[in-house]
C-alpha atoms as a PDB file:
ATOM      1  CA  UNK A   1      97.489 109.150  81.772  1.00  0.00           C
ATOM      2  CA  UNK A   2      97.785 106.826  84.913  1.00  0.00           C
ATOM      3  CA  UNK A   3      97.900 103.536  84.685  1.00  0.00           C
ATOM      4  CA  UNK A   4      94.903 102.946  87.425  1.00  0.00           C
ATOM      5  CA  UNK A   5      91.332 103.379  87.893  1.00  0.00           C
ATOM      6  CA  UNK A   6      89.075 104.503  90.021  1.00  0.00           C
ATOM      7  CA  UNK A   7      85.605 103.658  88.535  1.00  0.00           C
ATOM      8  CA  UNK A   8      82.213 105.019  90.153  1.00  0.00           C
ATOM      9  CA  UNK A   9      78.757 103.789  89.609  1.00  0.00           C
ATOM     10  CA  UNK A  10      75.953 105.197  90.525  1.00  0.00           C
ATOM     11  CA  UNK A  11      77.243 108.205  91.865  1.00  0.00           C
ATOM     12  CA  UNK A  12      75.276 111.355  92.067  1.00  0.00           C
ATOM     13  CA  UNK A  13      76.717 114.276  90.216  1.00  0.00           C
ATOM     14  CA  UNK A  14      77.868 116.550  93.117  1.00  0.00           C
ATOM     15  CA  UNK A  15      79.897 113.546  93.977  1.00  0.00           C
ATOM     16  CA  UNK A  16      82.020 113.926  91.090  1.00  0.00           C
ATOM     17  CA  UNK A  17      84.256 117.037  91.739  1.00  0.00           C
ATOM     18  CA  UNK A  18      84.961 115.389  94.952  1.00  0.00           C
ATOM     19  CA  UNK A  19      86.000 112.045  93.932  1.00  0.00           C
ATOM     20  CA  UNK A  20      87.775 113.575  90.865  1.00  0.00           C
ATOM     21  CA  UNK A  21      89.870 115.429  93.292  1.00  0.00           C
ATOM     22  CA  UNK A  22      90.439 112.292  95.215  1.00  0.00           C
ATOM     23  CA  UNK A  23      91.418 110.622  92.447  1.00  0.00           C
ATOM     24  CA  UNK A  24      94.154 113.252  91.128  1.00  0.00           C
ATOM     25  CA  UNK A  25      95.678 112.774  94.791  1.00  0.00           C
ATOM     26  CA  UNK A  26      96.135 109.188  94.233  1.00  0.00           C
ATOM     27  CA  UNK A  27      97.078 109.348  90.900  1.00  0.00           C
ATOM     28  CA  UNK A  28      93.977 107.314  89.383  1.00  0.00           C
ATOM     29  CA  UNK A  29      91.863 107.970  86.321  1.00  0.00           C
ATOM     30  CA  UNK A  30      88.333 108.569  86.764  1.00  0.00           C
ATOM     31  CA  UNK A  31      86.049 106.849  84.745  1.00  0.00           C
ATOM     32  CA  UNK A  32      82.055 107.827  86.182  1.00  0.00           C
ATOM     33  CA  UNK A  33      79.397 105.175  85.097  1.00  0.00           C
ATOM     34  CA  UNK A  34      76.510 103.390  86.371  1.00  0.00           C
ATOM     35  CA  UNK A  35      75.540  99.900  87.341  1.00  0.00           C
ATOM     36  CA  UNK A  36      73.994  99.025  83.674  1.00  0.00           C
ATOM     37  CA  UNK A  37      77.662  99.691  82.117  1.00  0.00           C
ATOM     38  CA  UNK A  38      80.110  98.879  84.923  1.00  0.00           C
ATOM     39  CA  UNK A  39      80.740  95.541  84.107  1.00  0.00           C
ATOM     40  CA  UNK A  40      82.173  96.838  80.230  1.00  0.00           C
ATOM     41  CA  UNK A  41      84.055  99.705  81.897  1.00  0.00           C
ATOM     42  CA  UNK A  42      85.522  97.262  84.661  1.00  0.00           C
ATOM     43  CA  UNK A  43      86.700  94.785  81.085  1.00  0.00           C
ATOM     44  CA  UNK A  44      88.006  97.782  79.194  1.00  0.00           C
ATOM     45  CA  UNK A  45      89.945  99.046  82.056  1.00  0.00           C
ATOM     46  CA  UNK A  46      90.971  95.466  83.447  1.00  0.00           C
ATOM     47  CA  UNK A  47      92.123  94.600  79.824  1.00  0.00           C
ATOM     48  CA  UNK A  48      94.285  97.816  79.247  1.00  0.00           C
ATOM     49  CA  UNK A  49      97.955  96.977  79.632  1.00  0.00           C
ATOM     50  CA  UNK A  50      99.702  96.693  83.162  1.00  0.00           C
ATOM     51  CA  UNK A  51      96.487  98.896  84.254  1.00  0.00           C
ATOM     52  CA  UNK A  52      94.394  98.054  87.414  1.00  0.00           C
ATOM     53  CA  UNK A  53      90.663  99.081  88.652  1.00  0.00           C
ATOM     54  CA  UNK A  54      89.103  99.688  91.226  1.00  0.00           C
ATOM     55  CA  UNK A  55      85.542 100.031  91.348  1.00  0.00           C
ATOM     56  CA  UNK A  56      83.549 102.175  94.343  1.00  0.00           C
ATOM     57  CA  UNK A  57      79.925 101.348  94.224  1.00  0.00           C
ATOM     58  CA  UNK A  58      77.512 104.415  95.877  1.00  0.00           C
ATOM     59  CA  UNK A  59      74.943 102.330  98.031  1.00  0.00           C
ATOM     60  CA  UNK A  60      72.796 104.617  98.973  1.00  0.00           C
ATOM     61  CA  UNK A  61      70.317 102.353 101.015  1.00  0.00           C
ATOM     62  CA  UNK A  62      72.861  99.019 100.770  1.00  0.00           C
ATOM     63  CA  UNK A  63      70.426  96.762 101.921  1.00  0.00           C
ATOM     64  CA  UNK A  64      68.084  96.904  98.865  1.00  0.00           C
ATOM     65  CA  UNK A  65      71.054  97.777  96.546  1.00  0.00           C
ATOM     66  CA  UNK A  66      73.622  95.230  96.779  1.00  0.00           C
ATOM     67  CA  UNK A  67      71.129  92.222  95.879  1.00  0.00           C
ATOM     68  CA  UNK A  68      70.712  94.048  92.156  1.00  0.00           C
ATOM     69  CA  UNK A  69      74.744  94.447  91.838  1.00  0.00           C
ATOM     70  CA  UNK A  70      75.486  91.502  88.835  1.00  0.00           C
ATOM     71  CA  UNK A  71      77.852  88.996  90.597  1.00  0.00           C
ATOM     72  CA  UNK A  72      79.768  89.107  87.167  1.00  0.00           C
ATOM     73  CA  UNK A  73      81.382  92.053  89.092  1.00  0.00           C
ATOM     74  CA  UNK A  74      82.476  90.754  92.307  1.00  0.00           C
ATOM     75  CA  UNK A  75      84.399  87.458  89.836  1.00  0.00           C
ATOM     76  CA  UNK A  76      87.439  89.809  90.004  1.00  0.00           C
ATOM     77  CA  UNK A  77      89.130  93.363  90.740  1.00  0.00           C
ATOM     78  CA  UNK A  78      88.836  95.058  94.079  1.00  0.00           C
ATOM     79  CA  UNK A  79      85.499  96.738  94.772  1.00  0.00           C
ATOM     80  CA  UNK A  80      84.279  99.307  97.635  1.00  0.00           C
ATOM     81  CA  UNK A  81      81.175 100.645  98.957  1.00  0.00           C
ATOM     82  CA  UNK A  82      80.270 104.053  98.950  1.00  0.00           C
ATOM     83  CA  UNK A  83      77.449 104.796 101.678  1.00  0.00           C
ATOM     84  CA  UNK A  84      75.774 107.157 103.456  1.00  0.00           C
ATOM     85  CA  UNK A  85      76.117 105.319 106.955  1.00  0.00           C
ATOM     86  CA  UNK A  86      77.553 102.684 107.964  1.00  0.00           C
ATOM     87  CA  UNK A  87      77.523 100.372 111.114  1.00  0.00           C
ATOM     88  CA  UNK A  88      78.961  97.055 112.251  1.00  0.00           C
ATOM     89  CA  UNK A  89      76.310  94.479 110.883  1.00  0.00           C
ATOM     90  CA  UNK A  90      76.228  96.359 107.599  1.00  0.00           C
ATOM     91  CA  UNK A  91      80.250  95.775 107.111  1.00  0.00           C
ATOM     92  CA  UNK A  92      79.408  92.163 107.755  1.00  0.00           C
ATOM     93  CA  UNK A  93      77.125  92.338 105.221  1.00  0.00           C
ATOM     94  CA  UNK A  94      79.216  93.846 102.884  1.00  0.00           C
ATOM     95  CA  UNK A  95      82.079  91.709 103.905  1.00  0.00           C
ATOM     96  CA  UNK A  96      79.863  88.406 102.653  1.00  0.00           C
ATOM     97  CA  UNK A  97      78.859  90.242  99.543  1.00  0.00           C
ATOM     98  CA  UNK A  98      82.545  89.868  98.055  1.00  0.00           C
ATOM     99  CA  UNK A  99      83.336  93.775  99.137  1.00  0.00           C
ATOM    100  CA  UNK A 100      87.114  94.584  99.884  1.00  0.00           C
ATOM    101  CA  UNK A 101      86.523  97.910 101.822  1.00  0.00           C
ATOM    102  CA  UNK A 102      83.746 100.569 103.030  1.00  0.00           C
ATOM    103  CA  UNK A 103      83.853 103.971 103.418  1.00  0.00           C
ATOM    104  CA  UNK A 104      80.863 106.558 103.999  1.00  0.00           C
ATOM    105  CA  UNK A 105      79.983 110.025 102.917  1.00  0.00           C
ATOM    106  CA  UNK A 106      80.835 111.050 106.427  1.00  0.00           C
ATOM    107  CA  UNK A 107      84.061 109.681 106.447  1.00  0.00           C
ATOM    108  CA  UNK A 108      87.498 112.461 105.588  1.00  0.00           C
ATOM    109  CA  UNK A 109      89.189 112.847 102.251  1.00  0.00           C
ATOM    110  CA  UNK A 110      92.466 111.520 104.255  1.00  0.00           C
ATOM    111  CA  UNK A 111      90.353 108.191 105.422  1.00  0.00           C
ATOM    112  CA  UNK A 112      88.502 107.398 101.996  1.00  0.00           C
ATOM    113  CA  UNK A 113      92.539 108.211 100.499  1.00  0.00           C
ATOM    114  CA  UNK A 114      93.354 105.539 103.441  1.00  0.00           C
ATOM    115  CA  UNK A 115      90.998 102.739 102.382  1.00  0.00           C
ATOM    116  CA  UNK A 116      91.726 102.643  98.879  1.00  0.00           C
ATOM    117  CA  UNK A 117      94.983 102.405  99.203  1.00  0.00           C
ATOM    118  CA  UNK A 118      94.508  99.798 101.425  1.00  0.00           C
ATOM    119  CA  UNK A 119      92.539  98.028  99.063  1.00  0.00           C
ATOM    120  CA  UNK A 120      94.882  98.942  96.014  1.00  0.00           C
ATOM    121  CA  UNK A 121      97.917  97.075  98.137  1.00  0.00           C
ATOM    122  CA  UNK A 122      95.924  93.993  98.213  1.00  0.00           C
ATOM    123  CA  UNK A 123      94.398  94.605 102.397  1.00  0.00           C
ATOM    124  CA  UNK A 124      90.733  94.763 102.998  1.00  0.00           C
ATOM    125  CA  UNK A 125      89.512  97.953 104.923  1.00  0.00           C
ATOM    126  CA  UNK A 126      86.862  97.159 107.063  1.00  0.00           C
ATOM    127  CA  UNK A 127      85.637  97.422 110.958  1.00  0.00           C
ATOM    128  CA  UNK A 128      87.957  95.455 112.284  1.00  0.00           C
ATOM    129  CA  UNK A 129      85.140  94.625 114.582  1.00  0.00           C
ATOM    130  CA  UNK A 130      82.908  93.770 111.543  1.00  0.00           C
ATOM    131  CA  UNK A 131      85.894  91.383 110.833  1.00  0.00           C
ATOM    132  CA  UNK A 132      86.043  89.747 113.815  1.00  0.00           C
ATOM    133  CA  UNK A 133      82.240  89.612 113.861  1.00  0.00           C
ATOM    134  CA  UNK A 134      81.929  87.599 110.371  1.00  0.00           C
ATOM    135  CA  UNK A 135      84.984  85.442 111.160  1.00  0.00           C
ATOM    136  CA  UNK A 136      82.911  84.049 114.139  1.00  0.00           C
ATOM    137  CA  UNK A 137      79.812  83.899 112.623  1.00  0.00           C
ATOM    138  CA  UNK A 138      81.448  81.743 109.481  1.00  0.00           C
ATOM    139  CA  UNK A 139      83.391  79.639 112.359  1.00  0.00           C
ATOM    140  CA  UNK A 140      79.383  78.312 113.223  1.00  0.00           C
ATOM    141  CA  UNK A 141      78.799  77.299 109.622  1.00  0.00           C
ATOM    142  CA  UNK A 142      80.561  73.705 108.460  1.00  0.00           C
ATOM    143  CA  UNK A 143      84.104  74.406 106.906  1.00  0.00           C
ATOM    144  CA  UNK A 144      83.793  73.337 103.105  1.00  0.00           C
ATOM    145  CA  UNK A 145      87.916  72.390 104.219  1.00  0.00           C
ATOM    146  CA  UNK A 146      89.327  75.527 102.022  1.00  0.00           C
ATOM    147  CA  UNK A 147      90.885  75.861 105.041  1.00  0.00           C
ATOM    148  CA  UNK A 148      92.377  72.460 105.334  1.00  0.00           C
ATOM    149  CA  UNK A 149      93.959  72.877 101.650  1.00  0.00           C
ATOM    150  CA  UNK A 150      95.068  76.166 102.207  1.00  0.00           C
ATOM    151  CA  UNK A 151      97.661  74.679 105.461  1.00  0.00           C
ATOM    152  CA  UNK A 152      98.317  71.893 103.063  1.00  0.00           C
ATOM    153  CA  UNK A 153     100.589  73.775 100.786  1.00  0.00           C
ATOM    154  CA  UNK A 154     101.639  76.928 103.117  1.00  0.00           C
ATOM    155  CA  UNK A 155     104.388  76.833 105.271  1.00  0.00           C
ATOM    156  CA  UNK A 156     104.529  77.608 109.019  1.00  0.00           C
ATOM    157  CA  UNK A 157     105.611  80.822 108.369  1.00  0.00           C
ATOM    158  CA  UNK A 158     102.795  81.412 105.398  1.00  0.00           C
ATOM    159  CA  UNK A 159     100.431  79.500 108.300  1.00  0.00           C
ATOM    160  CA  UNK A 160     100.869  82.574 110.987  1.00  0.00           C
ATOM    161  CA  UNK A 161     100.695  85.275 108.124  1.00  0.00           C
ATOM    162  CA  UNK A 162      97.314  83.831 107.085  1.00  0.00           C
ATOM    163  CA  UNK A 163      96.131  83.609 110.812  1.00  0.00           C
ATOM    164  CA  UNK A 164      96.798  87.413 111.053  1.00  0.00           C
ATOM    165  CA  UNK A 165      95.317  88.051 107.431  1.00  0.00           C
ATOM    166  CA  UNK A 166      91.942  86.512 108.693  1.00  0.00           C
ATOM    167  CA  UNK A 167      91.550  88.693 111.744  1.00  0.00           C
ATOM    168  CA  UNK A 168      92.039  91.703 109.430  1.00  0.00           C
ATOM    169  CA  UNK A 169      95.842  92.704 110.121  1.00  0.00           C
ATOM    170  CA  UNK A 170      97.321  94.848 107.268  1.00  0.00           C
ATOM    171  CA  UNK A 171     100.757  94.262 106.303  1.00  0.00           C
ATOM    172  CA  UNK A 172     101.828  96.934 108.406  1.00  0.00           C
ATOM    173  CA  UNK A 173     100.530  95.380 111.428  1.00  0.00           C
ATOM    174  CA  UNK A 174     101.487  91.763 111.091  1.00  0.00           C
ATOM    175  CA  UNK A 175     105.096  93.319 110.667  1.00  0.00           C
ATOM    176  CA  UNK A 176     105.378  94.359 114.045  1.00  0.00           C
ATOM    177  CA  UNK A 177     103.251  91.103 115.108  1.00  0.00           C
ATOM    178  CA  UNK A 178     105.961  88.857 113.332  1.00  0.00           C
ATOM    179  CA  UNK A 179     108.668  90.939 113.862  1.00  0.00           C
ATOM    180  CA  UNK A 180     109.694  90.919 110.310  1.00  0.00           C
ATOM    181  CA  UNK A 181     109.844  93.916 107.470  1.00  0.00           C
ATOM    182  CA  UNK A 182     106.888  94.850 105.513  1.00  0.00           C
ATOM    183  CA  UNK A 183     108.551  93.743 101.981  1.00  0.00           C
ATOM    184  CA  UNK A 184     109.013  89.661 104.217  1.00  0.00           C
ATOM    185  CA  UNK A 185     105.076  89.925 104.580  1.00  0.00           C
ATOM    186  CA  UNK A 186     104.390  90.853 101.193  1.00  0.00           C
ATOM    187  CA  UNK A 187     106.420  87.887 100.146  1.00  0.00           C
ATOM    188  CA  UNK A 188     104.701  85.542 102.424  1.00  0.00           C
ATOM    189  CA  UNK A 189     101.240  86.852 101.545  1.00  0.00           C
ATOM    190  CA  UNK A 190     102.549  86.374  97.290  1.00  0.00           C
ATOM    191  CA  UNK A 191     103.438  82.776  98.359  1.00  0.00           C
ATOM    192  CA  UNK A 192     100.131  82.219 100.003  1.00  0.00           C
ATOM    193  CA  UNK A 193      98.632  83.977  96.691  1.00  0.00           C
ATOM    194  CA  UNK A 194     100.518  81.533  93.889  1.00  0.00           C
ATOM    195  CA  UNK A 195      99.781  78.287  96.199  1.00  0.00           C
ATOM    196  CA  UNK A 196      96.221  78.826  96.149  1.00  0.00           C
ATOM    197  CA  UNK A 197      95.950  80.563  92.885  1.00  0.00           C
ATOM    198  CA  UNK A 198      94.246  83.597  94.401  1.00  0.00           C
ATOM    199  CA  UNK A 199      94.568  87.433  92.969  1.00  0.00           C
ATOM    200  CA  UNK A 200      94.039  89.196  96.364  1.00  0.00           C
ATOM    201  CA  UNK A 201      93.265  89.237  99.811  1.00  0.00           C
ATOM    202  CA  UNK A 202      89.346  89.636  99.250  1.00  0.00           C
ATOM    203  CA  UNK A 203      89.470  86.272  97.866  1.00  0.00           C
ATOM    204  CA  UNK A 204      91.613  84.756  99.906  1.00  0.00           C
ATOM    205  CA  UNK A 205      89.863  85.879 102.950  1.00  0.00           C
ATOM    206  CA  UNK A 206      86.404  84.784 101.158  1.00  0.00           C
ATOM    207  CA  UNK A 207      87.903  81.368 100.569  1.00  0.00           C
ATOM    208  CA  UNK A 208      89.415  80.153 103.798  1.00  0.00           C
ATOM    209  CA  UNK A 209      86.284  80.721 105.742  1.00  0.00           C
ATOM    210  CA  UNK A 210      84.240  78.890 103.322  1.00  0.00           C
END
């Protein structure tokens, strides 16, 4: 039995060979449900010890859909969207629903593989032009000065790591930006974590441009 999850709602049944295949590549249990039980699958499965979730919501038309999603959800764990197109503003979109990653029908095995991982190391996995398009539409709206508190306990060091976190870098990439190793990031990006008691980069990322 592995120790994470991979939990689907409202997925159509031919759907579930394929993401129960994905799932045995990345060594995650999959637990089908729909959007009336998710939030008492995400508890069980959040609960269980030293297990994590992840939980892919199918969106068919995303628009209509994500408004009836119970924010409950979105208080913690990593969550992706599952739909059958996808395009710049909609990644926005998801990006300000509390969404840590997209991925469409269309997409490969290898890329959907690619995003949750992504998500599952803490990154988000979006456009990075849907990135850059939300960071400079939340740079219009008055800061709420999360920001502000944030540089007030980081260091310098923690200060540029954040930068690159909020123009959607993963850890790979603000490696090479920094020139540092991956496992220096990941401590800086821990540090930024316990000073700002934030789980992941979702939130953190939701909070400094609030």
């Amino acid at each position: 039995m592995f120790s994470n999850n991979l939990i689907i709602v409202d997925f159509p049944v031919h759907l579930h060979g394929q993401f129960q295949n994905l799932a045995s590549l990345i060594e995650f249990n999959l637990i089908p449900t729909n959007a009336n039980c998710a939030l008492s699958e995400l508890s069980a499965a959040s609960n269980a010890e030293n297990s994590s979730a992840i939980m892919v919501h199918y969106l068919d038309n995303p628009l209509q859909e994500i408004g009836y999603l119970s924010a409950e959800l979105f208080k913690s764990d990593l969550h992706i969207a599952f739909c059958s197109a996808l395009n710049v503003e909609l990644e926005v979109i998801l990006i300000s629903s509390g969404f840590h990653g997209a991925i469409s029908v269309s997409d490969s095995i290898a890329h959907q593989i690619q995003s949750i991982k992504q998500v599952q190391d803490g990154d988000i996995s979006f456009n990075p032009k849907a990135v850059s398009k939300y960071i400079l539409q939340r740079k219009r709206i008055p800061s709420s000065g999360n920001r502000a508190k944030i540089l007030a306990v980081t260091t310098k060091k923690e200060q540029q790591v954040l930068s690159l976190i909020l123009h959607g870098l993963t850890n790979e990439e603000m490696a090479k930006e920094l020139n540092i190793s991956v496992n220096t990031v990941k401590m800086h990006v821990q540090n930024i974590y316990k000073k700002t008691k934030i789980k992941n980069r979702g939130q953190l990322f939701a909070f400094a441009a609030g």
